[in-house]
Protein backbone atom coordinates (compact mmCIF):
# COMPACT_ATOMS: atom_id res chain seq x y z
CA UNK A 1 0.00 0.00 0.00
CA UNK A 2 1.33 3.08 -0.70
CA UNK A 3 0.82 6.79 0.72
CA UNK A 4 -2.77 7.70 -1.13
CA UNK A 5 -3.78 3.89 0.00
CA UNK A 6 -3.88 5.15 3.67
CA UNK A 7 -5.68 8.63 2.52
CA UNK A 8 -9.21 7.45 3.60
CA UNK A 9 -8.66 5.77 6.76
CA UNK A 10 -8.92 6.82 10.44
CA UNK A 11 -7.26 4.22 12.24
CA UNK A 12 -4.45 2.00 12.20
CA UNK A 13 -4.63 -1.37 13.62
CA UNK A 14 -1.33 -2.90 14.55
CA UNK A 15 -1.46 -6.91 15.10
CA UNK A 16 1.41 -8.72 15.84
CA UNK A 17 0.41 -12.35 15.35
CA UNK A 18 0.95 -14.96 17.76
CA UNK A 19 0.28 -18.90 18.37
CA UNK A 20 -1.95 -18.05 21.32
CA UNK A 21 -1.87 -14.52 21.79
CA UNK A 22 -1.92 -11.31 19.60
CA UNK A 23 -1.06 -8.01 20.34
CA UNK A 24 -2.96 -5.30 19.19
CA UNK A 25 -2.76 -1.40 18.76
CA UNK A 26 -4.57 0.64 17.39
CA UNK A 27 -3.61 4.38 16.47
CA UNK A 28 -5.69 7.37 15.38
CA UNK A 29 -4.08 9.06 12.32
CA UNK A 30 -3.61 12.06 13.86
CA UNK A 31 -2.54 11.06 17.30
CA UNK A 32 0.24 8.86 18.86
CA UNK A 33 -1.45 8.28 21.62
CA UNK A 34 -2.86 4.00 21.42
CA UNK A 35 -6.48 3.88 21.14
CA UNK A 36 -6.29 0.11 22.00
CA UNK A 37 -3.16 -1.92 23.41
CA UNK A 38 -3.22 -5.15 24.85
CA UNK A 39 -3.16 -8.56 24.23
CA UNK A 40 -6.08 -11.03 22.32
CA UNK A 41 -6.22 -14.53 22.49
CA UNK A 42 -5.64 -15.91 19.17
CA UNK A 43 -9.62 -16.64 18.97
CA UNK A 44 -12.44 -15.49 16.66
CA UNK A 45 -14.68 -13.83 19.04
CA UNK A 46 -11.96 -12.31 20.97
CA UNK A 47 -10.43 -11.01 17.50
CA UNK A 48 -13.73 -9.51 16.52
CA UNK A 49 -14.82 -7.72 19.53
CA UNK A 50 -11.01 -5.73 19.15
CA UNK A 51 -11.50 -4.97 15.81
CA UNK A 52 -15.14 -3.76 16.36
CA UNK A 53 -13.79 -1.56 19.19
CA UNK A 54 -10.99 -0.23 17.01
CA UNK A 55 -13.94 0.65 14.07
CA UNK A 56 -15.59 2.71 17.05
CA UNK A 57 -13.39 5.14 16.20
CA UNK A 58 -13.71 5.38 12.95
CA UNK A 59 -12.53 3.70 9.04
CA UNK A 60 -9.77 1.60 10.16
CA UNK A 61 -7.07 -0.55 8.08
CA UNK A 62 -5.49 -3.69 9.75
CA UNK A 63 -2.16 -4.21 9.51
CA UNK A 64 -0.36 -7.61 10.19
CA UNK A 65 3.02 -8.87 10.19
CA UNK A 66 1.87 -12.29 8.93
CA UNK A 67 -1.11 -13.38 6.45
CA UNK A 68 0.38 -16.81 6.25
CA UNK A 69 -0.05 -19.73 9.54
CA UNK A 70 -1.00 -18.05 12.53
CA UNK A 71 -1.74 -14.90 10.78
CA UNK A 72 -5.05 -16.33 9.17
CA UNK A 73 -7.48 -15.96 11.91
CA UNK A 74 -6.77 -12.37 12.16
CA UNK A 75 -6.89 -11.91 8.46
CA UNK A 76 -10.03 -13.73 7.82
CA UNK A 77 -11.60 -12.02 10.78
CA UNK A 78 -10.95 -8.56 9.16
CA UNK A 79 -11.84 -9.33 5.86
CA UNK A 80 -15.35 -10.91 7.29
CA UNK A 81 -16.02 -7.70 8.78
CA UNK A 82 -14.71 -6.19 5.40
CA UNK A 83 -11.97 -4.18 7.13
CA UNK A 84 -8.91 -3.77 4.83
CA UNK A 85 -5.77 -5.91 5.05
CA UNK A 86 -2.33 -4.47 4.81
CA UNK A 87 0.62 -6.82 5.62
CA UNK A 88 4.23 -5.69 6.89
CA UNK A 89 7.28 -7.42 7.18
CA UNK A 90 7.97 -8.58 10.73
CA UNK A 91 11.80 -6.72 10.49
CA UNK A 92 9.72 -3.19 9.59
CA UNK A 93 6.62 -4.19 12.57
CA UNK A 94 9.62 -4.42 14.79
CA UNK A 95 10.99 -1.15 14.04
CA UNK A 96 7.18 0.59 14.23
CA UNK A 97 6.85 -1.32 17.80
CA UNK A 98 10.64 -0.14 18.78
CA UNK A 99 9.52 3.45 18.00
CA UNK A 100 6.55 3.53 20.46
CA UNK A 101 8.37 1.93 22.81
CA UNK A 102 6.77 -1.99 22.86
CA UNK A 103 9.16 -4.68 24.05
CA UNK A 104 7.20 -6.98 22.32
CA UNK A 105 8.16 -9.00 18.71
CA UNK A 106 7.65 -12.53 17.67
């Protein structure tokens, strides 16, 4: 995705995937500040309640460092609740996470 990609959306939804847990955070474009961070267990309806929470505040795009084994949940959860997929390599997710300060990478 490049720059005009992103124009439209409010939010950005961070998920780092995990076997049993994911992280999530979720950032308003025009403030650093998380909307959402914590953890999610690596189920449906735990998945979908996040993401619903993270549309509360407006058009959001998800953004995952993995489509492929653990990442599928997450991805097919999004794109159920037609929320826009974006994938980024873990080495750049760890840099993003490094910037705000997260200890956390798979």
């Amino acid at each position: 995705m490049n720059k005009v990609d992103i124009a439209p959306f409010d939010v950005f939804c961070g998920i780092d995937v995990g076997k049993s847990l994911n992280h999530i955070v979720a950032l308003d474009r025009y403030d650093d500040k998380p909307l959402i961070n914590r953890k999610v267990p690596q189920e449906e309806a735990e998945i979908r309640a996040a993401l619903e929470e993270a549309g509360d505040f407006g058009l959001a795009l998800v953004i995952v460092d993995q489509f492929g084994a653990f990442g599928r949940l997450v991805v097919g959860v999004a794109k159920s609740m037609d929320i826009p997929v974006a994938h980024m390599s873990p080495r750049r997710f760890r840099q993003v996470a490094e910037t705000y300060g997260e200890d956390k990478f798979d």
